[in-house]
PDB file of N, CA and C in Angstrom:
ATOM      1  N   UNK A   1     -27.416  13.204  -5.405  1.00  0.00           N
ATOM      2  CA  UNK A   1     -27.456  13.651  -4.027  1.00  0.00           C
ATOM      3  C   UNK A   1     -28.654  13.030  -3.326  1.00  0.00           C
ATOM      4  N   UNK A   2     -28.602  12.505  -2.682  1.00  0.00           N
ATOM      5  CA  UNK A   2     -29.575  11.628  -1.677  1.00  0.00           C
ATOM      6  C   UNK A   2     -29.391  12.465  -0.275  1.00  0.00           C
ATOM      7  N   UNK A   3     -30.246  11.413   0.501  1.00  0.00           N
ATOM      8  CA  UNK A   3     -30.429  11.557   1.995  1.00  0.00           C
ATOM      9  C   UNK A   3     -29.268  11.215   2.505  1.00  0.00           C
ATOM     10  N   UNK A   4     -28.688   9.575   2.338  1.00  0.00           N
ATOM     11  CA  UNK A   4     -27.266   9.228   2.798  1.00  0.00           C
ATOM     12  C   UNK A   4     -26.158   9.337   2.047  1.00  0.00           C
ATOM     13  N   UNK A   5     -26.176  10.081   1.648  1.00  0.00           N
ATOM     14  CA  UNK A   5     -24.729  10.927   1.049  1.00  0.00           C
ATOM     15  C   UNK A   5     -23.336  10.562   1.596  1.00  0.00           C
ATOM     16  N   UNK A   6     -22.234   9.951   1.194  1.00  0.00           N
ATOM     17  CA  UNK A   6     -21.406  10.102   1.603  1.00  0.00           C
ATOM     18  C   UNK A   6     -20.254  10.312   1.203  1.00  0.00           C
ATOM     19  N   UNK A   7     -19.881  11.497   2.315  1.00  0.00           N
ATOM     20  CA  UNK A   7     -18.304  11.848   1.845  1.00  0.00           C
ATOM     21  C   UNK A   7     -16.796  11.217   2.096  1.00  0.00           C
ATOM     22  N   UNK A   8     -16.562  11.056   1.298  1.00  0.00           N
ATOM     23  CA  UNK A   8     -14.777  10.571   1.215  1.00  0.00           C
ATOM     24  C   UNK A   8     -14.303  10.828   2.147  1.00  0.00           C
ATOM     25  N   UNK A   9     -13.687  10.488   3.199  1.00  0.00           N
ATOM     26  CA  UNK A   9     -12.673  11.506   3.968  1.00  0.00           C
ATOM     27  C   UNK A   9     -11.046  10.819   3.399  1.00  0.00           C
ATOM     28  N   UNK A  10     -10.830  12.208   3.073  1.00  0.00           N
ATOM     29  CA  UNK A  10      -9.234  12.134   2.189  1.00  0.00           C
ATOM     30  C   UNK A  10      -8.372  11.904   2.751  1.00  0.00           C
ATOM     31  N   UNK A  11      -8.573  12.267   3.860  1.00  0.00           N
ATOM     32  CA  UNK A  11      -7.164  12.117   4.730  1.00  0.00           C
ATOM     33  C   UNK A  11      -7.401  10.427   5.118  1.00  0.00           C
ATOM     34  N   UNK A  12      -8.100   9.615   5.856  1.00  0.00           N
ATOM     35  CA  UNK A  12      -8.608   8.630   5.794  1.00  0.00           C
ATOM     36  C   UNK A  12      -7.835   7.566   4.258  1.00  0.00           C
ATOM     37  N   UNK A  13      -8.090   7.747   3.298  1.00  0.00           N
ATOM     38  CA  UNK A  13      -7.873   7.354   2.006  1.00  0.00           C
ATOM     39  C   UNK A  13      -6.581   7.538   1.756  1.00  0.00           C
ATOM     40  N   UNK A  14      -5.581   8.642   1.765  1.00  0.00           N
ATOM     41  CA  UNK A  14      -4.108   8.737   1.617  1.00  0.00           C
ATOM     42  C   UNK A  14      -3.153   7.590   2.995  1.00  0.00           C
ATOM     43  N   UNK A  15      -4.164   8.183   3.651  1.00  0.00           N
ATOM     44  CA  UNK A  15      -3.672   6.708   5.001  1.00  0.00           C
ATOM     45  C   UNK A  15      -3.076   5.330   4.837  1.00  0.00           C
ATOM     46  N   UNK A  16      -4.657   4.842   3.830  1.00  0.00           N
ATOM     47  CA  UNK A  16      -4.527   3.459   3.777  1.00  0.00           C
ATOM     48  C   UNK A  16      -3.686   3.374   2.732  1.00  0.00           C
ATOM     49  N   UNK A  17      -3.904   4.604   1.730  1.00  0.00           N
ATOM     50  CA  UNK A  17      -2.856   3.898   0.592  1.00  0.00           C
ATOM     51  C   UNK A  17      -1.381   4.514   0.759  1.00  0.00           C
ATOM     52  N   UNK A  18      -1.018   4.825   1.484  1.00  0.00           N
ATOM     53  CA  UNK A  18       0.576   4.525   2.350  1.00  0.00           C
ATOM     54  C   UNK A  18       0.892   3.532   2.706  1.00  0.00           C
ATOM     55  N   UNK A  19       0.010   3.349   3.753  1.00  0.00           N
ATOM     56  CA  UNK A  19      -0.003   1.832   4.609  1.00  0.00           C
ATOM     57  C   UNK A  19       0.021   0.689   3.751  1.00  0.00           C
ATOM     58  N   UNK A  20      -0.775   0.488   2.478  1.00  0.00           N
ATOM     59  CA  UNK A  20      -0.655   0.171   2.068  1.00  0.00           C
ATOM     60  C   UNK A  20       0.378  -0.233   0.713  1.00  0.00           C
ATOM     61  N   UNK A  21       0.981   0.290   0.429  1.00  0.00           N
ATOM     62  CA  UNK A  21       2.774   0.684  -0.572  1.00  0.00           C
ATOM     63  C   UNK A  21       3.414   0.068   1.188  1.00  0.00           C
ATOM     64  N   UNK A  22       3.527   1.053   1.843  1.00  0.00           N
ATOM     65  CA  UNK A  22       4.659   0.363   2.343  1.00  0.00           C
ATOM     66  C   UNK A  22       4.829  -0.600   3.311  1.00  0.00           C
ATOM     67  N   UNK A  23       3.513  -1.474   3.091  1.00  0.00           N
ATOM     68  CA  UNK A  23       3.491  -3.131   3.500  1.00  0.00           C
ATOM     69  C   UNK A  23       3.846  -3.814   2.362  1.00  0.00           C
ATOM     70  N   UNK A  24       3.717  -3.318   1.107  1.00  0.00           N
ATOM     71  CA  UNK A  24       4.031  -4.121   0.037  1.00  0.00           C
ATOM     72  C   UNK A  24       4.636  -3.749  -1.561  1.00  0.00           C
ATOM     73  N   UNK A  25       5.163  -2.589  -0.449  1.00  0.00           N
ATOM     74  CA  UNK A  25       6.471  -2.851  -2.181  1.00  0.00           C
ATOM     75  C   UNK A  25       7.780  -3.741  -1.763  1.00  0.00           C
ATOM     76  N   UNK A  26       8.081  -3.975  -1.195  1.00  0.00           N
ATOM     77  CA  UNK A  26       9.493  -4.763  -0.534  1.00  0.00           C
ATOM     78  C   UNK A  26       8.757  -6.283  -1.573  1.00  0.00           C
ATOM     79  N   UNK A  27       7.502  -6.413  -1.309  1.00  0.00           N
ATOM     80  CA  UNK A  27       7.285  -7.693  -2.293  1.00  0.00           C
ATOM     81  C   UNK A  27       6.771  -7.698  -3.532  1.00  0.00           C
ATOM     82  N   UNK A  28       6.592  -6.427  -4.304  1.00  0.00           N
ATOM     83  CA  UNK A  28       6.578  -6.456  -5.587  1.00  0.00           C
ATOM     84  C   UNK A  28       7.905  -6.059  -6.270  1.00  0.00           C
ATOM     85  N   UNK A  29       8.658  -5.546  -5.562  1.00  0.00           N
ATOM     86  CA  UNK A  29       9.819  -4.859  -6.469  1.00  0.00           C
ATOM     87  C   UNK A  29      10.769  -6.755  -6.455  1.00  0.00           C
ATOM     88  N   UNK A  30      10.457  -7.605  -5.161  1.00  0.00           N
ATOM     89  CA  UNK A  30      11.467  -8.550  -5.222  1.00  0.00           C
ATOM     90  C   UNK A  30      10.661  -9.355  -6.177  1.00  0.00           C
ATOM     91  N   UNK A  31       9.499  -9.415  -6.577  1.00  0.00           N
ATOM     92  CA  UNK A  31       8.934 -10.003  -7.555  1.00  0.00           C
ATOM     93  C   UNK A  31       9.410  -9.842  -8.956  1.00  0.00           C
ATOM     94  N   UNK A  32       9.134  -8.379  -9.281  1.00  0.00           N
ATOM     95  CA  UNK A  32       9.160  -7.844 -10.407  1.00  0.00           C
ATOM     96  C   UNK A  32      10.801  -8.350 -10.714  1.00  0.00           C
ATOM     97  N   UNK A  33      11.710  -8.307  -9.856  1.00  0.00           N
ATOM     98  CA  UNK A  33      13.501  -8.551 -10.264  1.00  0.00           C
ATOM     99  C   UNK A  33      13.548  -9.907  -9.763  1.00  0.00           C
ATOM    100  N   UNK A  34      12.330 -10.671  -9.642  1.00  0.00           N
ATOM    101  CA  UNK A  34      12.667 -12.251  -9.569  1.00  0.00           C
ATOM    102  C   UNK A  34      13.982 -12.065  -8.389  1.00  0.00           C
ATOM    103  N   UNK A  35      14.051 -11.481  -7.661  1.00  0.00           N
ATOM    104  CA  UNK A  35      14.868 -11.808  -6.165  1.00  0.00           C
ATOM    105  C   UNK A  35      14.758 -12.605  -4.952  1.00  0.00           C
ATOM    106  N   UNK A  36      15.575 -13.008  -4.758  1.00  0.00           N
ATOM    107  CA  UNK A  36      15.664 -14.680  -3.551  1.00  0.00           C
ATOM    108  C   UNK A  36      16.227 -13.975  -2.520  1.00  0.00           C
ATOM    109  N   UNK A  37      16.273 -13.255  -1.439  1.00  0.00           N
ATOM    110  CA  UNK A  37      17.561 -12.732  -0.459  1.00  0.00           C
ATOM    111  C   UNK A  37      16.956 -13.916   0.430  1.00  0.00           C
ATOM    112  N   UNK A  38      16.038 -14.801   0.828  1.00  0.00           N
ATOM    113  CA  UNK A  38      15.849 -15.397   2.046  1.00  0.00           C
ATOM    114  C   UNK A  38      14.855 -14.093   2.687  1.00  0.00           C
ATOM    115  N   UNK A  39      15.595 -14.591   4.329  1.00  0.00           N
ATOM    116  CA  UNK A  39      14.763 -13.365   4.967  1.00  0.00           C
ATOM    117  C   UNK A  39      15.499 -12.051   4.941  1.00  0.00           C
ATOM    118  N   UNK A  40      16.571 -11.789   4.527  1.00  0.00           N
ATOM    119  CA  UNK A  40      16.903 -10.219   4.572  1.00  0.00           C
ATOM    120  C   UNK A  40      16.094  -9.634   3.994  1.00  0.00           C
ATOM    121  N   UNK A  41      16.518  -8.325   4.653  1.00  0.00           N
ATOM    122  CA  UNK A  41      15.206  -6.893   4.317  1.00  0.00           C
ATOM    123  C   UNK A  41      16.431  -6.527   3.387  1.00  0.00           C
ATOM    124  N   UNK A  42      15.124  -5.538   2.988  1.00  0.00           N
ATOM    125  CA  UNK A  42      16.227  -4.262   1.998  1.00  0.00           C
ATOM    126  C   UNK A  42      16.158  -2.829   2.622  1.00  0.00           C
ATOM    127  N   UNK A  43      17.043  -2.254   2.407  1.00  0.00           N
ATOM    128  CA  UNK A  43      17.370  -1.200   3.548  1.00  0.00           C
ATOM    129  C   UNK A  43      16.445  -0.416   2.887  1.00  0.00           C
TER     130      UNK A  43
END
């Protein structure tokens, strides 16, 4: 415990790691199954 202490903010942290999954599972799952669609999405 110090002077500049700092706290987590959680809500902050669940944020990014949303944001983060769902910018980029569409490109690990087409990784992981070696998939080519071009540019189609997956629904």
């Amino acid at each position: 415990m110090g002077i500049f202490r700092k706290e987590e903010d959680m809500a902050a942290r669940e944020r990014f790691v949303r944001n983060y999954v769902d910018e980029h599972y569409e490109e690990r799952i087409r990784s992981a199954y070696d998939l080519n669609l071009g540019d189609a999405k997956l629904p």
